[in-house]
C-alpha atoms as a PDB file:
ATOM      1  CA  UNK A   1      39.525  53.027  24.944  1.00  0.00           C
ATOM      2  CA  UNK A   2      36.759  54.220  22.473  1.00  0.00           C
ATOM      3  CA  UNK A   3      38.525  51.819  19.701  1.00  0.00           C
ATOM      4  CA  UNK A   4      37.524  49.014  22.365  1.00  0.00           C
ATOM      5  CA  UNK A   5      33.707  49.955  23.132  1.00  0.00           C
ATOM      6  CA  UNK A   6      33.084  50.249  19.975  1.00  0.00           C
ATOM      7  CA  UNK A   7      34.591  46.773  18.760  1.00  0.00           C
ATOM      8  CA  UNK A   8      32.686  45.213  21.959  1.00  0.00           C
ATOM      9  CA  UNK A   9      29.670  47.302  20.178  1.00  0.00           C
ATOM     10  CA  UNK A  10      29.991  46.003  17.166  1.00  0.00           C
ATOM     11  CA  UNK A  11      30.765  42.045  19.034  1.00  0.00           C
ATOM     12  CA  UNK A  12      27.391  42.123  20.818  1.00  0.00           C
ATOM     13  CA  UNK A  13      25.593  43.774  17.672  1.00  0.00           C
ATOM     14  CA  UNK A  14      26.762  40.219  15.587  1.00  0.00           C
ATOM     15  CA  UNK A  15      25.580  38.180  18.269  1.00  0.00           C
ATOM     16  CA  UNK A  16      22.283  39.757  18.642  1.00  0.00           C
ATOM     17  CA  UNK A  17      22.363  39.036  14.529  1.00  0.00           C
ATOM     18  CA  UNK A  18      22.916  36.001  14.552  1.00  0.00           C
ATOM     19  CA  UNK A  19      20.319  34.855  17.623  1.00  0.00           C
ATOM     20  CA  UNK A  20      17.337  36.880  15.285  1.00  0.00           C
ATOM     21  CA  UNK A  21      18.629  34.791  12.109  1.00  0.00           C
ATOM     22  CA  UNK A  22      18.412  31.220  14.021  1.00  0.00           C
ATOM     23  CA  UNK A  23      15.057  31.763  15.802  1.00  0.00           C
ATOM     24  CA  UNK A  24      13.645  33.112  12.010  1.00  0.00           C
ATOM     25  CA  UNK A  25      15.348  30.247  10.705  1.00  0.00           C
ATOM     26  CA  UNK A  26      13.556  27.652  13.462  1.00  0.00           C
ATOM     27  CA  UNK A  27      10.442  29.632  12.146  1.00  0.00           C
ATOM     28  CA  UNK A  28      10.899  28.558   8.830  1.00  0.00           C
ATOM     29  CA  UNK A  29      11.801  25.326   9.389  1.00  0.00           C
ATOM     30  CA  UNK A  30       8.558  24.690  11.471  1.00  0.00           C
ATOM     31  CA  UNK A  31       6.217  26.156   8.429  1.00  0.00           C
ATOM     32  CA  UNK A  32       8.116  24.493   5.702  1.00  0.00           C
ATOM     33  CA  UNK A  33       5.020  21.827   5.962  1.00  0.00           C
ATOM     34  CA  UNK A  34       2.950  24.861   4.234  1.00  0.00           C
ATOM     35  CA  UNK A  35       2.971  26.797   1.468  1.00  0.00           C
ATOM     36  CA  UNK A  36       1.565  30.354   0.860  1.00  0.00           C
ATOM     37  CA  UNK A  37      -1.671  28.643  -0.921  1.00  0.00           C
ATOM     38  CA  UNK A  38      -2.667  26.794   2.303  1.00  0.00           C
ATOM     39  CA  UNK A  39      -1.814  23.558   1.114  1.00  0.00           C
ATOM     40  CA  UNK A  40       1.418  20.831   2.153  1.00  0.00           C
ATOM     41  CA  UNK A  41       5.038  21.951   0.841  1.00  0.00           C
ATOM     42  CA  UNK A  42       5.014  18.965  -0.702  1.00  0.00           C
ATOM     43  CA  UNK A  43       2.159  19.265  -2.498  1.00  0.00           C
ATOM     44  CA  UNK A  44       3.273  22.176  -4.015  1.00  0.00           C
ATOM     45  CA  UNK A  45       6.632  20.514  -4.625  1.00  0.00           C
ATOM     46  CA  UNK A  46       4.538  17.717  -6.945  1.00  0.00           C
ATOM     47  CA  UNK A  47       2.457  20.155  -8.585  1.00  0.00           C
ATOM     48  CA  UNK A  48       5.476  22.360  -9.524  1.00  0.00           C
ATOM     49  CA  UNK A  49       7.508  19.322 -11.206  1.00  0.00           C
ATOM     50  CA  UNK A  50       4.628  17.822 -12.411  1.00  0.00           C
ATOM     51  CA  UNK A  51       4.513  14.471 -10.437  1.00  0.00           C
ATOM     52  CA  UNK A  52       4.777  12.305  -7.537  1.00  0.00           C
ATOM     53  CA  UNK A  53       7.412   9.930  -7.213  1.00  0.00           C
ATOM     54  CA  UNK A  54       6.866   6.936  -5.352  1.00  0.00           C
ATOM     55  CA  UNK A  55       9.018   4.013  -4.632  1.00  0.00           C
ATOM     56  CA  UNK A  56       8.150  -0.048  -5.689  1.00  0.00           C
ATOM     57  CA  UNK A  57       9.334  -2.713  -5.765  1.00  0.00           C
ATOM     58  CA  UNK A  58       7.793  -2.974  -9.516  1.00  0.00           C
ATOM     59  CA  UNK A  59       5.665  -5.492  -7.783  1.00  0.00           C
ATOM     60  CA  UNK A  60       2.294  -6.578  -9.707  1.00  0.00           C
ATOM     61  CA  UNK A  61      -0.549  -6.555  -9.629  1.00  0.00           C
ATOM     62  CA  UNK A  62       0.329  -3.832  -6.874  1.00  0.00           C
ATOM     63  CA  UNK A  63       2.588  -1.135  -8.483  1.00  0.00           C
ATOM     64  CA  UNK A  64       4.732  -2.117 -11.388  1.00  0.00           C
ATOM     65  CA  UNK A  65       5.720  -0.932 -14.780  1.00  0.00           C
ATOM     66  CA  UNK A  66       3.678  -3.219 -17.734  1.00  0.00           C
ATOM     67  CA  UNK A  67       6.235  -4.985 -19.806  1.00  0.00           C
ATOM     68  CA  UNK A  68       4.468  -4.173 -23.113  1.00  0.00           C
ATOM     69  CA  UNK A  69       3.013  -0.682 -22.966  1.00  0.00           C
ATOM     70  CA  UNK A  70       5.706   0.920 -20.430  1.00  0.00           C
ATOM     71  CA  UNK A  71       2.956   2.310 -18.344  1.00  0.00           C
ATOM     72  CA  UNK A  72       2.193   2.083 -14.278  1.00  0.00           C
ATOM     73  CA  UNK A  73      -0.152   0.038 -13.498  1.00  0.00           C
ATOM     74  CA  UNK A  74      -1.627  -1.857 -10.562  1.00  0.00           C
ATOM     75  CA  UNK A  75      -4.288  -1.433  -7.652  1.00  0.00           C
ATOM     76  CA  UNK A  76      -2.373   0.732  -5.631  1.00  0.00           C
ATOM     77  CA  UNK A  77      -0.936   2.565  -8.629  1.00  0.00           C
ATOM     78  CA  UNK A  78      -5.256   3.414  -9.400  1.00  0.00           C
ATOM     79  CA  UNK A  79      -5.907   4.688  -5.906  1.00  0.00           C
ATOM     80  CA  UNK A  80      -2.519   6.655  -6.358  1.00  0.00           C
ATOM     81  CA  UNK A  81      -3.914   8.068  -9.853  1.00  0.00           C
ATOM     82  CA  UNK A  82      -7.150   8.644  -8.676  1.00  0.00           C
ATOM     83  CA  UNK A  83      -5.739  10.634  -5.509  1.00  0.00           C
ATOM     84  CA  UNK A  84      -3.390  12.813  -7.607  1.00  0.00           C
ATOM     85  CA  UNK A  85      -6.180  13.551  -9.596  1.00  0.00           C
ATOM     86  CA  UNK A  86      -8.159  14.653  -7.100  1.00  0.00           C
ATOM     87  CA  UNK A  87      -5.112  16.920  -5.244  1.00  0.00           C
ATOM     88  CA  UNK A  88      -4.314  18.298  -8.852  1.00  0.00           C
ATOM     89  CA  UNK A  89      -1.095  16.312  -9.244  1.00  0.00           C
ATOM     90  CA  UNK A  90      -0.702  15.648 -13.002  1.00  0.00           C
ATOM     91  CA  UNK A  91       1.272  12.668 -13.364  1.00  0.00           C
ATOM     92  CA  UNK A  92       2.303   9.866 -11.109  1.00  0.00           C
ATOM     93  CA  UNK A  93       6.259   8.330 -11.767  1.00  0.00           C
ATOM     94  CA  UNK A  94       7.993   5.252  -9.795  1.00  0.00           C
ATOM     95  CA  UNK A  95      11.467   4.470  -8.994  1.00  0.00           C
ATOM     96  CA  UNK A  96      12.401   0.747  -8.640  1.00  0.00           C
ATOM     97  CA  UNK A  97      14.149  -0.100  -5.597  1.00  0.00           C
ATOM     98  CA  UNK A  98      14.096  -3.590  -3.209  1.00  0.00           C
ATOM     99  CA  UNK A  99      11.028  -3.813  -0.987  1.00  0.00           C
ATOM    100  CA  UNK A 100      13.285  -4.412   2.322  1.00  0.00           C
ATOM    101  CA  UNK A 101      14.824  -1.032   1.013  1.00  0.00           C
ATOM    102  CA  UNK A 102      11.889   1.233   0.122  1.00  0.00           C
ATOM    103  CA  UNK A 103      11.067   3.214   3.602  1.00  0.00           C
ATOM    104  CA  UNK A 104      15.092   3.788   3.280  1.00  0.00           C
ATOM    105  CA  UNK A 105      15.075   5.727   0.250  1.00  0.00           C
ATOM    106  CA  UNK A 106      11.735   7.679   1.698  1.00  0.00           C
ATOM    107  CA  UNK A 107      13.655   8.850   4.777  1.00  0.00           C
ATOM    108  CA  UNK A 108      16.847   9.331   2.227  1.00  0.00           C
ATOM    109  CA  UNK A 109      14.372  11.680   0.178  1.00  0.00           C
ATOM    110  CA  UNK A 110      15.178  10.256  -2.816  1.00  0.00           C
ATOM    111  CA  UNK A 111      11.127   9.168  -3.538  1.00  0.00           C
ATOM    112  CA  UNK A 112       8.174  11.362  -2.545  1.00  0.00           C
ATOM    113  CA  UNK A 113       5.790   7.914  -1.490  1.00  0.00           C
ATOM    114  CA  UNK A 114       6.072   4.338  -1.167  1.00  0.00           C
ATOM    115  CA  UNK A 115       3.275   2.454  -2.285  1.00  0.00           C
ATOM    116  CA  UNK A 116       3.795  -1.054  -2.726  1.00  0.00           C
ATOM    117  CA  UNK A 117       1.405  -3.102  -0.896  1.00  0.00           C
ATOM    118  CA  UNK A 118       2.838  -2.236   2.314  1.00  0.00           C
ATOM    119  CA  UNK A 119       1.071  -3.874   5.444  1.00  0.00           C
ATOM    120  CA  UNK A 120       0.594  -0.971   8.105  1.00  0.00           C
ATOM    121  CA  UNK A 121       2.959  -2.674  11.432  1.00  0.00           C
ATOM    122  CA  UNK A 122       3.883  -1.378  14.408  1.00  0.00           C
ATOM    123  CA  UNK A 123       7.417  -1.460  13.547  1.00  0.00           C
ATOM    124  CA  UNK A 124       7.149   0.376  10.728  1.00  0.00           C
ATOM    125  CA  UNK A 125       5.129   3.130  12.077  1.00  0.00           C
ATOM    126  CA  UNK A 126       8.428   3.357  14.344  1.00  0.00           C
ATOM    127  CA  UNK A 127       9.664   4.339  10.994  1.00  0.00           C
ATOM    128  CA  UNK A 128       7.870   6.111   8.400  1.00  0.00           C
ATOM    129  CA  UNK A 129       3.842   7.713   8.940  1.00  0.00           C
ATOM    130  CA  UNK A 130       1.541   5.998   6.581  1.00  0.00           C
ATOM    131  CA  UNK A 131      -1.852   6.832   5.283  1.00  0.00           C
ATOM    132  CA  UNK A 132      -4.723   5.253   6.413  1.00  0.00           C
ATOM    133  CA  UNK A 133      -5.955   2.284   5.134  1.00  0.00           C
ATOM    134  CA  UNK A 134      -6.276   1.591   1.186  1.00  0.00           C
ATOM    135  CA  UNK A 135      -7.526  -2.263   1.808  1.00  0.00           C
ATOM    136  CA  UNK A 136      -6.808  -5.244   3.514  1.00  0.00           C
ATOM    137  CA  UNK A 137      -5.572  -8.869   1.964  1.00  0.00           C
ATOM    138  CA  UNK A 138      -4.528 -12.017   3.018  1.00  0.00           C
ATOM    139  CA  UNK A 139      -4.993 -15.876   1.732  1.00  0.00           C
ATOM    140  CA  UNK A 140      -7.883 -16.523  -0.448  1.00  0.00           C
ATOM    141  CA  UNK A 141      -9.853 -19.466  -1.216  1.00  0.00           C
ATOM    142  CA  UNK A 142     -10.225 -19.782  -5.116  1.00  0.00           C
ATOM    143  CA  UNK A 143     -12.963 -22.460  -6.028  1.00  0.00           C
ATOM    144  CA  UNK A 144     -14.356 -23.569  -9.424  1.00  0.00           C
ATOM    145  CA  UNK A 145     -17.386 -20.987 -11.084  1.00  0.00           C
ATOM    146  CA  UNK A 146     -19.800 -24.479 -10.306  1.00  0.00           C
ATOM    147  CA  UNK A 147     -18.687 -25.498  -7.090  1.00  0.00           C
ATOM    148  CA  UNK A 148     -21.228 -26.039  -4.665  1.00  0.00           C
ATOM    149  CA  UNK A 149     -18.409 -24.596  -1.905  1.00  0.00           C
ATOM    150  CA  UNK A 150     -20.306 -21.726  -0.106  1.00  0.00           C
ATOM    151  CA  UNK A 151     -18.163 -21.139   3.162  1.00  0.00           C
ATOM    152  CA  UNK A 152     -14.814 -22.350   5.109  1.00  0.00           C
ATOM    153  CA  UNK A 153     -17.079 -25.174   6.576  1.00  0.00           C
ATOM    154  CA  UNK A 154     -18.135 -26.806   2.921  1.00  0.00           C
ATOM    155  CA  UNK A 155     -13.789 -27.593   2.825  1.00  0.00           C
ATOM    156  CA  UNK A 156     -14.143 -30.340   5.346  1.00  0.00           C
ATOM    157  CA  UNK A 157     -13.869 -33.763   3.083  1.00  0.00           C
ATOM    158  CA  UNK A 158     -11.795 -31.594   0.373  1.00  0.00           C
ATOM    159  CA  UNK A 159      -8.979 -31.911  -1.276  1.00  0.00           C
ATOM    160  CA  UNK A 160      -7.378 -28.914  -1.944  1.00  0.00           C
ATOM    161  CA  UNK A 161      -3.998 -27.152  -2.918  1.00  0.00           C
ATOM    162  CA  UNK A 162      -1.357 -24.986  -1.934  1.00  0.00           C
ATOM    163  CA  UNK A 163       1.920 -24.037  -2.563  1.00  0.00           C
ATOM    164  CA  UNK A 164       4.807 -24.720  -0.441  1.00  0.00           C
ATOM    165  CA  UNK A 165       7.263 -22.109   1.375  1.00  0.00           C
ATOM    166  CA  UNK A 166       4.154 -19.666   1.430  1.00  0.00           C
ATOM    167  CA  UNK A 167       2.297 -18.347   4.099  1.00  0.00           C
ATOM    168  CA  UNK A 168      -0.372 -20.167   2.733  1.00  0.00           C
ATOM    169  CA  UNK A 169       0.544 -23.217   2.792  1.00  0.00           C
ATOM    170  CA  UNK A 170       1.269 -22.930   6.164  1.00  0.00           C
ATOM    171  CA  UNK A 171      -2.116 -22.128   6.825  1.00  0.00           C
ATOM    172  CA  UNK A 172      -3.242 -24.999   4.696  1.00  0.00           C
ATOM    173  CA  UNK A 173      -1.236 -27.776   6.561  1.00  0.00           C
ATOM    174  CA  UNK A 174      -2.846 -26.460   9.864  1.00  0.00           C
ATOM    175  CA  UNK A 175      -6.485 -27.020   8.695  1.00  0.00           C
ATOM    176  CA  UNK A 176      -5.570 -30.307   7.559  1.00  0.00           C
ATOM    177  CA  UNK A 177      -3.406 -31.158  11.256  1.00  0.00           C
ATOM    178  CA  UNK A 178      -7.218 -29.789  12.561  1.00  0.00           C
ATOM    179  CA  UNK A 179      -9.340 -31.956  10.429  1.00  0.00           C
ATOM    180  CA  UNK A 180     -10.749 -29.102   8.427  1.00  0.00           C
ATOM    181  CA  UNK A 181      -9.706 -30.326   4.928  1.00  0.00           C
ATOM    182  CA  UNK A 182      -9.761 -33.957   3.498  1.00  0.00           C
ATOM    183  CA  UNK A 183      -6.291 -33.428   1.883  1.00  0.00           C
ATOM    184  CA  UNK A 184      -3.094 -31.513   0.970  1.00  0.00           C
ATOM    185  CA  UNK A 185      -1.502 -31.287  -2.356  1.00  0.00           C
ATOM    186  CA  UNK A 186       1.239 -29.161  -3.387  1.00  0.00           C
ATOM    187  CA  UNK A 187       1.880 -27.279  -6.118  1.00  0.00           C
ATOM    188  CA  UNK A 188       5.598 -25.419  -7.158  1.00  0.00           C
ATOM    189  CA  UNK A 189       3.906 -22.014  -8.529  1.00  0.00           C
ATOM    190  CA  UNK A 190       0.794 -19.912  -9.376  1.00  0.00           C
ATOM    191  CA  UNK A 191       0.548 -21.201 -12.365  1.00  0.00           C
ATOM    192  CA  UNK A 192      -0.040 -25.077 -11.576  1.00  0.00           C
ATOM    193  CA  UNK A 193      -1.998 -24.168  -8.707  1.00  0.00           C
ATOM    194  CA  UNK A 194      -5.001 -22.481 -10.810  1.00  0.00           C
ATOM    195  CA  UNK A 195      -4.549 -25.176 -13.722  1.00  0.00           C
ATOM    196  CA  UNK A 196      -5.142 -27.473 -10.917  1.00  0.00           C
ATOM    197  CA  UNK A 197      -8.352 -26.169  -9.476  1.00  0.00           C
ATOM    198  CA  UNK A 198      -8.884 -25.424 -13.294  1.00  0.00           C
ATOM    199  CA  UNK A 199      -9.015 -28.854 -14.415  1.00  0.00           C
ATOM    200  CA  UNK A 200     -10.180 -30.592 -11.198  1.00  0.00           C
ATOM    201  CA  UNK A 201      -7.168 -32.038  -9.776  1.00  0.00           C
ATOM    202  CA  UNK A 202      -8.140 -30.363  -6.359  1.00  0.00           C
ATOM    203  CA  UNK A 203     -11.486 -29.055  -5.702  1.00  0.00           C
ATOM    204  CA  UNK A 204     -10.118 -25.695  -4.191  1.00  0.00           C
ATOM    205  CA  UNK A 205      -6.379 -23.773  -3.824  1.00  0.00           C
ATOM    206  CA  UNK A 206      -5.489 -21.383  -1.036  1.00  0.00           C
ATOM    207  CA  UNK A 207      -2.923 -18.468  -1.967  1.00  0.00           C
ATOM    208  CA  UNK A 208      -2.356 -15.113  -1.902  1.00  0.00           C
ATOM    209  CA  UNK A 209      -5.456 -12.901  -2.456  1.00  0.00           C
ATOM    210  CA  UNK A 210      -4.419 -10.054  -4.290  1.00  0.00           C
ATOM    211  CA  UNK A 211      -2.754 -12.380  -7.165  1.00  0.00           C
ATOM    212  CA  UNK A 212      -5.354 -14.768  -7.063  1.00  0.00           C
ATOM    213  CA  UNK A 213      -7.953 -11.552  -8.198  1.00  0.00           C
ATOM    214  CA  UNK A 214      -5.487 -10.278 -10.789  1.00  0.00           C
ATOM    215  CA  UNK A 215      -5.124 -13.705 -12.265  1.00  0.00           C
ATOM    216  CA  UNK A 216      -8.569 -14.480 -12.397  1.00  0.00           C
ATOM    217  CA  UNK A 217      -9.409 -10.947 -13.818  1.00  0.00           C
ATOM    218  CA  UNK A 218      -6.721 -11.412 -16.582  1.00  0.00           C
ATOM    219  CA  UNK A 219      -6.857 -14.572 -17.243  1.00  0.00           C
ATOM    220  CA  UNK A 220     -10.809 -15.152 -18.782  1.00  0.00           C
ATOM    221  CA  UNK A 221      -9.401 -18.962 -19.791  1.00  0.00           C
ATOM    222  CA  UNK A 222      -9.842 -19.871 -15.945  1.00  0.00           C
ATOM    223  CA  UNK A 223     -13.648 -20.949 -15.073  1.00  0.00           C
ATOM    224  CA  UNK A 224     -12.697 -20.267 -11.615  1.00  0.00           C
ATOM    225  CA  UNK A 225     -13.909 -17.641  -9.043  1.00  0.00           C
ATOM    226  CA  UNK A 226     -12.946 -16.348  -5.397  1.00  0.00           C
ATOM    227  CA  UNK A 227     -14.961 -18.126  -2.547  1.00  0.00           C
ATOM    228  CA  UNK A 228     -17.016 -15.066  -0.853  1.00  0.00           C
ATOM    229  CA  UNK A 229     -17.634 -14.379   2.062  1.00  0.00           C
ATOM    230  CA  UNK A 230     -14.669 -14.849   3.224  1.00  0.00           C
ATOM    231  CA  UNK A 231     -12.504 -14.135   6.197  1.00  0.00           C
ATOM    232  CA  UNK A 232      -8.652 -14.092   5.987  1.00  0.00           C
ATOM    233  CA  UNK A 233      -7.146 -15.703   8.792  1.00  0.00           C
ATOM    234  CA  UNK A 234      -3.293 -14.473   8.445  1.00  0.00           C
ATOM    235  CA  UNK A 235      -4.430 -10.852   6.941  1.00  0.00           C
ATOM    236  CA  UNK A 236      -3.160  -7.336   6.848  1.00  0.00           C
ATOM    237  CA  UNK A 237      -4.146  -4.002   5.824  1.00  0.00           C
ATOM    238  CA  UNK A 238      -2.342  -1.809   2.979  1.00  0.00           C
ATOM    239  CA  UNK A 239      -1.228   2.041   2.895  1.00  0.00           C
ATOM    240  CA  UNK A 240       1.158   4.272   1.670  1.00  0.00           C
ATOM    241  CA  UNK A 241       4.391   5.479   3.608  1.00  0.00           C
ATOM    242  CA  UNK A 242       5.473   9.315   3.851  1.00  0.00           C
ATOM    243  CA  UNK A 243       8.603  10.832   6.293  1.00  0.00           C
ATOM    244  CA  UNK A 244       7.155  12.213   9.531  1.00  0.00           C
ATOM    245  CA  UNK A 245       7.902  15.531   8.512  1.00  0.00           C
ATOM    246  CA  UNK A 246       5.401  15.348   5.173  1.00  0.00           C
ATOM    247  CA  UNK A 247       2.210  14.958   7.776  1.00  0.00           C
ATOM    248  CA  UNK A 248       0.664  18.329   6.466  1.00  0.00           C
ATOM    249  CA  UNK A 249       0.507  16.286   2.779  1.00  0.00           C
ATOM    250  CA  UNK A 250      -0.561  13.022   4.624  1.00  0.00           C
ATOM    251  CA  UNK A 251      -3.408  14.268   5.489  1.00  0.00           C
ATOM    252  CA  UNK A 252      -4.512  16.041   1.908  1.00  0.00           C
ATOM    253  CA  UNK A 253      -3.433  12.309   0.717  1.00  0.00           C
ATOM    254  CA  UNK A 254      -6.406  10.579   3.876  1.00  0.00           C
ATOM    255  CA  UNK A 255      -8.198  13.479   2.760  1.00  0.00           C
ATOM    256  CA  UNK A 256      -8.590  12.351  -0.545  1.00  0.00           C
ATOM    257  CA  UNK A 257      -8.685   8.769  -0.193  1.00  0.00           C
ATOM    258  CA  UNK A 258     -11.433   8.875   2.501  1.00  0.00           C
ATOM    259  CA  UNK A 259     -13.394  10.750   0.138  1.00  0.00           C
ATOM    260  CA  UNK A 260     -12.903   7.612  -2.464  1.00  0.00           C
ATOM    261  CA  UNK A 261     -14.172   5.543   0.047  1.00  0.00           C
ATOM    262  CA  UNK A 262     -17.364   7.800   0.766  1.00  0.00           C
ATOM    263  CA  UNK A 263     -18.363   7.741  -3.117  1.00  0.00           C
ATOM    264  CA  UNK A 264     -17.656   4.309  -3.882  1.00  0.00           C
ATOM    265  CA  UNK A 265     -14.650   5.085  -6.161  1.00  0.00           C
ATOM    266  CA  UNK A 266     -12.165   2.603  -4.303  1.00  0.00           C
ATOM    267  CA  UNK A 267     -14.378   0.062  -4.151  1.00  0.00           C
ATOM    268  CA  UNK A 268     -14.553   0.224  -7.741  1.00  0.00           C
ATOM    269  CA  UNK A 269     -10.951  -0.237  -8.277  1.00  0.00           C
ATOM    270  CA  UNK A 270     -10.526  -2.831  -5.771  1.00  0.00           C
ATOM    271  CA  UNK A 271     -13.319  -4.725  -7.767  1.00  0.00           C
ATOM    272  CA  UNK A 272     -11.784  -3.868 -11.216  1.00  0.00           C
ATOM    273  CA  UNK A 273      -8.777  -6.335 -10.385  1.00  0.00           C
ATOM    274  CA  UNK A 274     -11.478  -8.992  -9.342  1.00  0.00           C
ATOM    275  CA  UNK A 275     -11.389  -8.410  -5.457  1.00  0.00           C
ATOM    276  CA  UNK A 276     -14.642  -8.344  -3.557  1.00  0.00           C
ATOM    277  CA  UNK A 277     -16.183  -6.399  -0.840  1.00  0.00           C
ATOM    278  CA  UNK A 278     -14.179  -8.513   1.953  1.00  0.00           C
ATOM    279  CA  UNK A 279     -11.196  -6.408   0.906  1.00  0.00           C
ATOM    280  CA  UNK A 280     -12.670  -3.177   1.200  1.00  0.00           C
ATOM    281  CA  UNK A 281     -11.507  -1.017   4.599  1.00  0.00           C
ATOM    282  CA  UNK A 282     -14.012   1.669   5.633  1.00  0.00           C
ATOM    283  CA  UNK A 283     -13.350   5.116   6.882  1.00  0.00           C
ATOM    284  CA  UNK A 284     -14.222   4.745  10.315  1.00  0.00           C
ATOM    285  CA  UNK A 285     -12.025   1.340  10.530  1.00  0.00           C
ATOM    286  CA  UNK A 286      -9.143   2.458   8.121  1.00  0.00           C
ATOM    287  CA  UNK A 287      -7.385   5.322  10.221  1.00  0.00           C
ATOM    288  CA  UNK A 288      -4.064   4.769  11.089  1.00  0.00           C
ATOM    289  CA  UNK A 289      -2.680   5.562  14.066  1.00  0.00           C
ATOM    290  CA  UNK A 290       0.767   7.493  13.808  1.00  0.00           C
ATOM    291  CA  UNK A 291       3.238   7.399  16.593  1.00  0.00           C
ATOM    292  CA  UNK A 292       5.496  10.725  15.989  1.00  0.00           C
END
């Protein structure tokens, strides 16, 4: 009889264990988010290996790995630099993987980031939480450094080129269906499209902004500029993707990256790969809104 009170004893004392070691474990799991210092788990995490790891699709001018010198470089690898700096990460590092795949391998844990040009959507905020907004792109016009083209209007008569399967061409065709260009030609890559506005074959191109800047900021052969002011018609705007559970470090990353904006430091950037103000994305109109 005693033998069996004290086994039931014993029974109820393991099960009372066990409850007090789940509910300290749901504890945990709740404040993983934040270390002892005050700051994100995973900001800890980068500063104790010595890096952040983001995903690309090695995708330039964006985030890619130069040929030649083996380093990161692009516009969204900068802002990246610049807001490690800032957060006292020391290095930044990339792992390669397909763009259709990237917010895959984030949930998957097997990258810290992805920053790759990545247009803030609804259905990828279903997802993945992103930052808020680095900058916005779309189409640009790209016109000749003595063209007498000031504005969207000044393309009526014109000639210009595109090239085909793109967005952009897309949007070319329509303003020549509307009567807001004098002509369509086409053009198979990048390349022939700025040799063509280059050497006067067409008096203006329409194509993808981002490249068009990089190209014209690396390339000092082409007497060719962006047309400015400028208002994208098929545009988006650009952040970085973290897992839902990393919010505590998403907001030391908007923390950061608004401050860039305040002091003129992104703008910089942004205008160091030959983009102008037009792709610049205030504080105020840059926050993103997360769903979960």
């Amino acid at each position: 009889m005693n033998n069996r009170k004290s086994s039931k004893g014993i029974l109820w004392l393991f099960v009372i264990l066990i409850a007090v070691t789940s509910l300290m474990g749901c504890q945990v799991k709740k404040a993983e988010t934040k270390s002892v210092s005050g700051e994100s788990a995973m900001l800890t995490k980068a500063k104790e290996k010595g890096y952040l790891l983001i995903g690309s699709s090695n995708d330039a001018p964006f985030s890619y790995t130069d040929v030649e010198s083996k380093k990161l470089k692009g516009v969204d690898i900068e802002i990246l630099k610049e807001i490690c700096k800032r957060l006292g990460i020391p290095d930044l590092q990339m792992k390669v993987t397909d763009f259709s795949n990237l917010l895959v391998e984030l949930n998957n844990k097997n990258v810290d980031m992805v920053a790759d040009a990545m247009y803030v959507k609804d259905e990828r905020l279903q997802i993945a939480a992103f930052t808020d907004k680095w900058y916005q792109e779309g189409e640009a016009v790209v016109i000749p450094e003595s063209s007498t083209i000031k504005s969207k209007e000044d393309l009526k008569g014109k000639k210009i080129g595109a090239q085909p399967g793109t967005t952009f061409y897309e949007t070319a065709q329509k303003w020549l269906d509307e009567g807001k260009i004098g002509g369509l030609e086409a053009y198979d890559n990048q390349a022939t499209l700025m040799t063509a506005v280059n050497t006067g074959k067409v008096e203006a191109v329409v194509t993808d902004g981002i490249v068009a800047g990089y190209t014209l900021s690396s390339d000092s052969s082409l007497k060719l500029k962006l047309l400015s002011p400028y208002e994208a018609e098929a545009s988006g705007q650009i952040g970085a993707a973290v897992r839902f559970e990393d919010k505590a470090f998403l907001e030391e990353v908007n923390g950061a990256l608004n401050e860039m904006k305040a002091d003129g430091t992104l703008l910089k950037i942004l205008k160091d790969f030959g983009l102008t103000e037009d792709y610049f994305v205030g504080v105020a109109e840059g926050k993103t809104k997360n769903v979960k």
